[in-house]
PDB file of N, CA and C in Angstrom:
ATOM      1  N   UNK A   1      12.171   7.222 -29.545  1.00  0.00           N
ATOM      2  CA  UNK A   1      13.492   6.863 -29.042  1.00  0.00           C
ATOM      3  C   UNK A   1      14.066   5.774 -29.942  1.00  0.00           C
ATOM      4  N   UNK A   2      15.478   6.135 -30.217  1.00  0.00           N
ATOM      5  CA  UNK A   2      15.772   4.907 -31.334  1.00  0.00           C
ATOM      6  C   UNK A   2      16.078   3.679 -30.315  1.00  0.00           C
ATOM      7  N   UNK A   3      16.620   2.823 -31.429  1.00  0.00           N
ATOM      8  CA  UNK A   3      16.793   1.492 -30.470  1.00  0.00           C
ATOM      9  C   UNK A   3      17.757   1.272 -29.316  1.00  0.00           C
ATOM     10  N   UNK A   4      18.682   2.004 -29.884  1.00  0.00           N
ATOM     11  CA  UNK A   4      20.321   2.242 -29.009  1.00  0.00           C
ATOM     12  C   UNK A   4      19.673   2.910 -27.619  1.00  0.00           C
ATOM     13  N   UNK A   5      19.114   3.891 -27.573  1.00  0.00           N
ATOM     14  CA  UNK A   5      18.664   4.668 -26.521  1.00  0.00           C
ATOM     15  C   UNK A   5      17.757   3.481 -25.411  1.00  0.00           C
ATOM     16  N   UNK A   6      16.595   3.062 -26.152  1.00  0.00           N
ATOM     17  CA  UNK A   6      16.023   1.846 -25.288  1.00  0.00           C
ATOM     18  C   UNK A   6      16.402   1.083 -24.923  1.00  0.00           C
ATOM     19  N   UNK A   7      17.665   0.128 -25.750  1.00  0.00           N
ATOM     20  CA  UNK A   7      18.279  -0.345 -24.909  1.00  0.00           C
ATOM     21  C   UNK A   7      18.676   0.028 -23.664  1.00  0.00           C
ATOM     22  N   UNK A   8      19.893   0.830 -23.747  1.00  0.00           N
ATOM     23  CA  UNK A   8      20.371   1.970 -22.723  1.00  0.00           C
ATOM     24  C   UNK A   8      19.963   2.119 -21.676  1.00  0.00           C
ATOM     25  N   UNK A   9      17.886   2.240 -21.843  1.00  0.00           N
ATOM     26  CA  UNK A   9      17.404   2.354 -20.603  1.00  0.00           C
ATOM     27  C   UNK A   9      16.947   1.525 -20.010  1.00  0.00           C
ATOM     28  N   UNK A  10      16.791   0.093 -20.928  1.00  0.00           N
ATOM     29  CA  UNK A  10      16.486  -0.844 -20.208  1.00  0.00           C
ATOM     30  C   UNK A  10      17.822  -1.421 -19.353  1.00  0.00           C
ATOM     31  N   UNK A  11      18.886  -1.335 -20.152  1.00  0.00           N
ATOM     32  CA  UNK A  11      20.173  -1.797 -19.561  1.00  0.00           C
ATOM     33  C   UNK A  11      20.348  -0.709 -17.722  1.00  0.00           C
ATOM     34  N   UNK A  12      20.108   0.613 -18.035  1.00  0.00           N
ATOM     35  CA  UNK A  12      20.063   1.183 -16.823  1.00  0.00           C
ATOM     36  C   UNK A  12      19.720   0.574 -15.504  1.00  0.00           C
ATOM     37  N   UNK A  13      17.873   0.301 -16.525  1.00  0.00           N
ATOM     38  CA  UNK A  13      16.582  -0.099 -15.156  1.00  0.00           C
ATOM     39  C   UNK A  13      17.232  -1.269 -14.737  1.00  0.00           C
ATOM     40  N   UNK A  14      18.095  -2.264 -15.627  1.00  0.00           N
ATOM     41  CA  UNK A  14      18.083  -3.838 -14.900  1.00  0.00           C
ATOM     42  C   UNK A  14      19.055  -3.598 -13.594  1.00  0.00           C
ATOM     43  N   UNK A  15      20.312  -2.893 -14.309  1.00  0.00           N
ATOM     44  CA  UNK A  15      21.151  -2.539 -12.999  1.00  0.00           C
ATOM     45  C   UNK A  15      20.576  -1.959 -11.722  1.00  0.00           C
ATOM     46  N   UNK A  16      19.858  -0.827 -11.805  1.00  0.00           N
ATOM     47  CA  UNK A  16      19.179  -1.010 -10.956  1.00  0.00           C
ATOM     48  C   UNK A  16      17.875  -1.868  -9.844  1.00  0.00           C
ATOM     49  N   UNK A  17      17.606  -2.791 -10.691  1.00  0.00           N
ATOM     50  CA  UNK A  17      16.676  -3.471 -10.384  1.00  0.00           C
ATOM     51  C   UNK A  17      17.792  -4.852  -9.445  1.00  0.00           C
ATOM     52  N   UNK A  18      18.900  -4.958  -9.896  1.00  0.00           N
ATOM     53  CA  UNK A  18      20.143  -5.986  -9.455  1.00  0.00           C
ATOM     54  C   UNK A  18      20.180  -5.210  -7.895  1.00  0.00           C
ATOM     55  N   UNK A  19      20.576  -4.242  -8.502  1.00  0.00           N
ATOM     56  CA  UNK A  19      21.399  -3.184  -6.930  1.00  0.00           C
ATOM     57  C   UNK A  19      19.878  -3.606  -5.466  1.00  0.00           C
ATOM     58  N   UNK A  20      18.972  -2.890  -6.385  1.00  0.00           N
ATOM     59  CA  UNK A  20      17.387  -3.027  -5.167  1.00  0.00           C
ATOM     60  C   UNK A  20      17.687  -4.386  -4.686  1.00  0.00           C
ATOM     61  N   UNK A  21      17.473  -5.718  -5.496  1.00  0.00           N
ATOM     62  CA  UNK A  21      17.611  -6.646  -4.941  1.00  0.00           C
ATOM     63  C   UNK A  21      19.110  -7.450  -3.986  1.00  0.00           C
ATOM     64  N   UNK A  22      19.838  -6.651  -4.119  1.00  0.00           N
ATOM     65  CA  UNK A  22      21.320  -7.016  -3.264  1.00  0.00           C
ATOM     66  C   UNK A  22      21.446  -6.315  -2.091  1.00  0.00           C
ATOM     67  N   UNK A  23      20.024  -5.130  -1.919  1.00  0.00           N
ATOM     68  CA  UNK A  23      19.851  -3.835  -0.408  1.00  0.00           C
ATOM     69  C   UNK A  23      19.074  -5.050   0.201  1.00  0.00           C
ATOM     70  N   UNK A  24      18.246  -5.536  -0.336  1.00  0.00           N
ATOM     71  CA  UNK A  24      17.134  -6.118  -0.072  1.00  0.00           C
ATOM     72  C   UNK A  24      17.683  -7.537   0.756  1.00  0.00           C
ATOM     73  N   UNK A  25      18.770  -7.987  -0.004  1.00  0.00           N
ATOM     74  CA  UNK A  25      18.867  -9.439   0.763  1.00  0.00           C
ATOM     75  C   UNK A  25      19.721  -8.965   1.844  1.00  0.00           C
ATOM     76  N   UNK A  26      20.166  -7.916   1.903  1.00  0.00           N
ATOM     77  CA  UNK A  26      21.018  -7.558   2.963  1.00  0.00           C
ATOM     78  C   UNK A  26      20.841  -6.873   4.185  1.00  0.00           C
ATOM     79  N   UNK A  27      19.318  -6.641   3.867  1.00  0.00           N
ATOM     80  CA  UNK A  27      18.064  -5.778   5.311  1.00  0.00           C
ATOM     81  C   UNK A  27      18.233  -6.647   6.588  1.00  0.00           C
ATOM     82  N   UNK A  28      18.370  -6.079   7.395  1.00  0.00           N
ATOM     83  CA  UNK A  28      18.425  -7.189   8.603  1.00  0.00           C
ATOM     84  C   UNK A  28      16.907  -6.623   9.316  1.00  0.00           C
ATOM     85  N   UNK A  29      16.099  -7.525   8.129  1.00  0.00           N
ATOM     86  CA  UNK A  29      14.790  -7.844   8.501  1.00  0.00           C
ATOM     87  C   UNK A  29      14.130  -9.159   8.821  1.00  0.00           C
ATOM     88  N   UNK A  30      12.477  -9.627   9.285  1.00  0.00           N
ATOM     89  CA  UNK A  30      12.375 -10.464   9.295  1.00  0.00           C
ATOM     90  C   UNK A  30      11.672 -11.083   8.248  1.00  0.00           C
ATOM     91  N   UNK A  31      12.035 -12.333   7.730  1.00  0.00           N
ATOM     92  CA  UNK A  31      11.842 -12.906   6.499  1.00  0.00           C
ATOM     93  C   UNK A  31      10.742 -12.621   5.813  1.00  0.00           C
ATOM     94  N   UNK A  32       9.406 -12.139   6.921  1.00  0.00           N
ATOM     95  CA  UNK A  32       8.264 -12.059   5.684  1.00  0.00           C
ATOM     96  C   UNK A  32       8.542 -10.477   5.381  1.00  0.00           C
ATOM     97  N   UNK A  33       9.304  -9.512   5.679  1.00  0.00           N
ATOM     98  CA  UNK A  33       9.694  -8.366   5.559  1.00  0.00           C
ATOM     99  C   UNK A  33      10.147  -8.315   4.255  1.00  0.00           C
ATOM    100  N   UNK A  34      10.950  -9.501   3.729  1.00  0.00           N
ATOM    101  CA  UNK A  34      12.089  -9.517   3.057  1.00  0.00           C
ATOM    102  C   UNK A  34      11.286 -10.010   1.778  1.00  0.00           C
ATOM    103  N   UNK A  35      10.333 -11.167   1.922  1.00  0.00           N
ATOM    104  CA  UNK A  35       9.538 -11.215   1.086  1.00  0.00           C
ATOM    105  C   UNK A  35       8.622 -10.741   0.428  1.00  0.00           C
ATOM    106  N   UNK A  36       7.951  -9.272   1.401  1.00  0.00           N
ATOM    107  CA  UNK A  36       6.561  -8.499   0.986  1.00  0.00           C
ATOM    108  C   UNK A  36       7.842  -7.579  -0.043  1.00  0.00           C
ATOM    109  N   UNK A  37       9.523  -7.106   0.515  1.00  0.00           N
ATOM    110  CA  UNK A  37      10.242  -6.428  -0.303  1.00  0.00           C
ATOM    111  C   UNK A  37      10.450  -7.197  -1.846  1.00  0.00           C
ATOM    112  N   UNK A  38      10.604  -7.682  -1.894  1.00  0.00           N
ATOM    113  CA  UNK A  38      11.285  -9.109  -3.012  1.00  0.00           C
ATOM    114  C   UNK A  38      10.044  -8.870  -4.234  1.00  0.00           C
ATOM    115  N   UNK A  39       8.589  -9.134  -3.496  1.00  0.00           N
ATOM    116  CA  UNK A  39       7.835  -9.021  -4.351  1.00  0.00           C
ATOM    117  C   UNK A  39       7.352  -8.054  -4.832  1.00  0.00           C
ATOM    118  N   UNK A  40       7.399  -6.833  -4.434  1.00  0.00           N
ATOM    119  CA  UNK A  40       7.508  -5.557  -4.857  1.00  0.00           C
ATOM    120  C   UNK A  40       8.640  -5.509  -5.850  1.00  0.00           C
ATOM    121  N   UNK A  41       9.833  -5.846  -6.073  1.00  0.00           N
ATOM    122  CA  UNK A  41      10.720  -5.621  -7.011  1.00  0.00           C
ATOM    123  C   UNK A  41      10.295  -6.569  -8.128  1.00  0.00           C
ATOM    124  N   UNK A  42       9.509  -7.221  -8.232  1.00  0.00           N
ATOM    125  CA  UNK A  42       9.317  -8.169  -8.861  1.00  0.00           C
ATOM    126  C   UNK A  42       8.160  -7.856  -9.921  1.00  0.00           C
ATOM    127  N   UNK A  43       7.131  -7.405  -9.104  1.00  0.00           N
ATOM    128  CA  UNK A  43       6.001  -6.294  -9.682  1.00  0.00           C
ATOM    129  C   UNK A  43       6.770  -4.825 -10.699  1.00  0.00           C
ATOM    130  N   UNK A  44       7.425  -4.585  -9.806  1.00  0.00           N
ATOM    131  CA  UNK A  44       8.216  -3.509 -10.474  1.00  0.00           C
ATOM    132  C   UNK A  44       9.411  -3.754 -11.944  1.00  0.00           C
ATOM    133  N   UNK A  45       9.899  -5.417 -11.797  1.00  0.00           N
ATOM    134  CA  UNK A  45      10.449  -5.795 -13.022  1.00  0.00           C
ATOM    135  C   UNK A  45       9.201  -6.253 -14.006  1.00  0.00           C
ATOM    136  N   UNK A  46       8.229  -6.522 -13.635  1.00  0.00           N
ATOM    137  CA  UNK A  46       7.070  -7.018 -14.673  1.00  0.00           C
ATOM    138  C   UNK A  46       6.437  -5.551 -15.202  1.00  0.00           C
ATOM    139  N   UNK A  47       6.240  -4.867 -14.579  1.00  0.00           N
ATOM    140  CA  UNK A  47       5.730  -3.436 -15.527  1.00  0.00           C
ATOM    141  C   UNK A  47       6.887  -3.196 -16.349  1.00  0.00           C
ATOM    142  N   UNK A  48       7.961  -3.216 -16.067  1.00  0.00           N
ATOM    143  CA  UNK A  48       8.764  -2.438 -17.067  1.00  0.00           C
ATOM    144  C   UNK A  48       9.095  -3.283 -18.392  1.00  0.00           C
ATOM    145  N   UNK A  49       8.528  -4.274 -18.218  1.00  0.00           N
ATOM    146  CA  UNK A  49       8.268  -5.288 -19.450  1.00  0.00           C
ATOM    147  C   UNK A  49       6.798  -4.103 -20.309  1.00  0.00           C
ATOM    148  N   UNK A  50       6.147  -3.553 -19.840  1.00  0.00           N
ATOM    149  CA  UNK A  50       4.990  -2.501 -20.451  1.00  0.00           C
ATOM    150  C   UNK A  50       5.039  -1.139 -20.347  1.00  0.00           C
ATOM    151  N   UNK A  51       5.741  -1.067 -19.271  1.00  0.00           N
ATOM    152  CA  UNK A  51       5.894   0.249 -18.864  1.00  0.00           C
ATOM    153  C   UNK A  51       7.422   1.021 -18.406  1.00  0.00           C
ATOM    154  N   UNK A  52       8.173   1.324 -18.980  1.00  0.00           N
ATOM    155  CA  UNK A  52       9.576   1.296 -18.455  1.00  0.00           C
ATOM    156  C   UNK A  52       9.387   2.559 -17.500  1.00  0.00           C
ATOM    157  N   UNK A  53       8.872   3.493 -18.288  1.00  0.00           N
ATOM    158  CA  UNK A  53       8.847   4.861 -17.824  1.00  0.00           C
ATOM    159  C   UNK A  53       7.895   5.027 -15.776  1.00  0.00           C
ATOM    160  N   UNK A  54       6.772   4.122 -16.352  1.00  0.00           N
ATOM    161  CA  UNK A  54       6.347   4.214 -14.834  1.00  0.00           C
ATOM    162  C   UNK A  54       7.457   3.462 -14.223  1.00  0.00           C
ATOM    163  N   UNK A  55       7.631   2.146 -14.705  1.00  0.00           N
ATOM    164  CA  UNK A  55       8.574   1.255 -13.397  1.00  0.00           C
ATOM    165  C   UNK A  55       9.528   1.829 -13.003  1.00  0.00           C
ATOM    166  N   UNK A  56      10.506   2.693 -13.681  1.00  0.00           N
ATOM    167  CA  UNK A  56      11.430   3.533 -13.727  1.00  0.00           C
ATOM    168  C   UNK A  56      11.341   4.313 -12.156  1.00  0.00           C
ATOM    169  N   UNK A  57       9.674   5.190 -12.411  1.00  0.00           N
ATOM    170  CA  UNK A  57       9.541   6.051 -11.035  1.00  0.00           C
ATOM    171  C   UNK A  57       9.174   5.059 -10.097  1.00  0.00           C
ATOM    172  N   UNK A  58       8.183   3.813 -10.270  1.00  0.00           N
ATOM    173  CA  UNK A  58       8.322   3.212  -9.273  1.00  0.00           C
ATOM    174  C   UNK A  58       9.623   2.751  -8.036  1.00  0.00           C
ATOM    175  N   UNK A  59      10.635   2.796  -9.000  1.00  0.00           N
ATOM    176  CA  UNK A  59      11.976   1.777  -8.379  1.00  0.00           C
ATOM    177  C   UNK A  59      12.605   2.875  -8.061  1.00  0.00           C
ATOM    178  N   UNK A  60      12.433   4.185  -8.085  1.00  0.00           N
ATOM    179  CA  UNK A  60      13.316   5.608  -7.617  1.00  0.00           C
ATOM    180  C   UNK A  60      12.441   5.643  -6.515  1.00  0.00           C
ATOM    181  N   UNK A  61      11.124   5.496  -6.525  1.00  0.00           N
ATOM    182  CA  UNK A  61      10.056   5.664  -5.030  1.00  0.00           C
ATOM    183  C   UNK A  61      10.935   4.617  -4.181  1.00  0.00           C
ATOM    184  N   UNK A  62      11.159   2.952  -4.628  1.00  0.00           N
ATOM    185  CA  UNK A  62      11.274   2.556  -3.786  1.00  0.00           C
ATOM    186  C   UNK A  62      12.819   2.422  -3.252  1.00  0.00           C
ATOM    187  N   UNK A  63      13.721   2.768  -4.227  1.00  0.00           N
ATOM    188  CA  UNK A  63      14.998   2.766  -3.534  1.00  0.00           C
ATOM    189  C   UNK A  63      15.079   3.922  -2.512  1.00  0.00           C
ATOM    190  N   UNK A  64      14.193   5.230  -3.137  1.00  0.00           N
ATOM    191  CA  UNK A  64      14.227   6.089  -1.834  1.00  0.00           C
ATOM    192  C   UNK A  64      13.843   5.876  -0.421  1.00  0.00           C
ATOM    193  N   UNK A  65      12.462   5.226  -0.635  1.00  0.00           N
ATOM    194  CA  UNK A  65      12.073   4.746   0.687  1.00  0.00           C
ATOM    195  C   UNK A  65      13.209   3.866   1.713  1.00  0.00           C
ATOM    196  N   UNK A  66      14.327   2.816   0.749  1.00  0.00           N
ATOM    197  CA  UNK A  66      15.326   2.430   1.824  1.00  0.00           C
ATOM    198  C   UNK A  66      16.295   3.112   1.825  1.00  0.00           C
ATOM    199  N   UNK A  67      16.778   4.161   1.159  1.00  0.00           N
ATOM    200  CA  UNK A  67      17.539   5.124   1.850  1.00  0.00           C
ATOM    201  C   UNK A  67      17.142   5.534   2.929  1.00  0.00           C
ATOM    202  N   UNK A  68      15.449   6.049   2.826  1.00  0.00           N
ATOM    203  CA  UNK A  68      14.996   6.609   4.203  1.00  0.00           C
ATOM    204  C   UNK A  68      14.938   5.665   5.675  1.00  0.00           C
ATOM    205  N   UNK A  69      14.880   4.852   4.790  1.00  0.00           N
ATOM    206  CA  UNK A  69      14.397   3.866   6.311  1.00  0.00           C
ATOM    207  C   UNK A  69      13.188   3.089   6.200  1.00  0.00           C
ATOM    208  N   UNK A  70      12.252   4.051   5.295  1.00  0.00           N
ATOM    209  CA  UNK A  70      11.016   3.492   5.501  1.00  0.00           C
ATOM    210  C   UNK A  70      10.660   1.936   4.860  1.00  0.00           C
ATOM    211  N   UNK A  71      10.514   1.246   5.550  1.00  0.00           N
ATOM    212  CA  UNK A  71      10.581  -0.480   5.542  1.00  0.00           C
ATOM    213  C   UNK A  71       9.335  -0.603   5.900  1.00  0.00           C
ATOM    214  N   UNK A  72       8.444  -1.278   5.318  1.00  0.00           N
ATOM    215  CA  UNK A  72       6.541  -1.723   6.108  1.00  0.00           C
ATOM    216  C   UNK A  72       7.279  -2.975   6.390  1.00  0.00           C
ATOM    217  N   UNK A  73       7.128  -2.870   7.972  1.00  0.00           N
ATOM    218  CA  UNK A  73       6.880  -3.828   8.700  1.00  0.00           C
ATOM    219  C   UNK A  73       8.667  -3.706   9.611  1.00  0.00           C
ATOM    220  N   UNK A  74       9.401  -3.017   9.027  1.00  0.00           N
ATOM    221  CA  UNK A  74      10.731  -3.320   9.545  1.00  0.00           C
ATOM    222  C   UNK A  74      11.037  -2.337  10.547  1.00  0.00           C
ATOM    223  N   UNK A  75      11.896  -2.340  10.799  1.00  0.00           N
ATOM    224  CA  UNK A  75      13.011  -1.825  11.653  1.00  0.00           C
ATOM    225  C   UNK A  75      12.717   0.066  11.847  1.00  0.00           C
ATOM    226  N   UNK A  76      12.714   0.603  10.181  1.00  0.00           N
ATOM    227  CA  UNK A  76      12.501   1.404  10.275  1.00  0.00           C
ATOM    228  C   UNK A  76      11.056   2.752  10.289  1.00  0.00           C
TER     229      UNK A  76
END
């Protein structure tokens, strides 16, 4: 992949990684909810420092899961 392209996808992943964290502060969960979430995105911005391609599917697993609902420990 040339450089233009990697950029590109890193520029993608961050936006998305912004968006996860702006669902996240906006969960009307309870705080350690919000924190076990927080640090999961956080794990998920540190691989893609090694791994773009896994973190990539990681952060599609987990934005799906709050589309669905599925929250450990929350509401849904």
């Amino acid at each position: 992949m040339d450089n233009d392209g990697q950029l590109e996808l890193y520029t993608a992943v961050a936006a998305q990684l912004k968006e996860a964290h702006r669902r996240v502060r906006a969960l009307q969960v309870p705080e350690g909810v919000r924190m076990a979430l927080t640090r999961k995105l956080l794990v998920i911005t540190a691989a893609a420092k090694h791994d773009l391609a896994g973190a990539t599917r990681r952060l599609e697993r987990f934005t799906a899961d709050l589309d669905e609902g599925r929250i450990p420990g929350g509401e849904g």
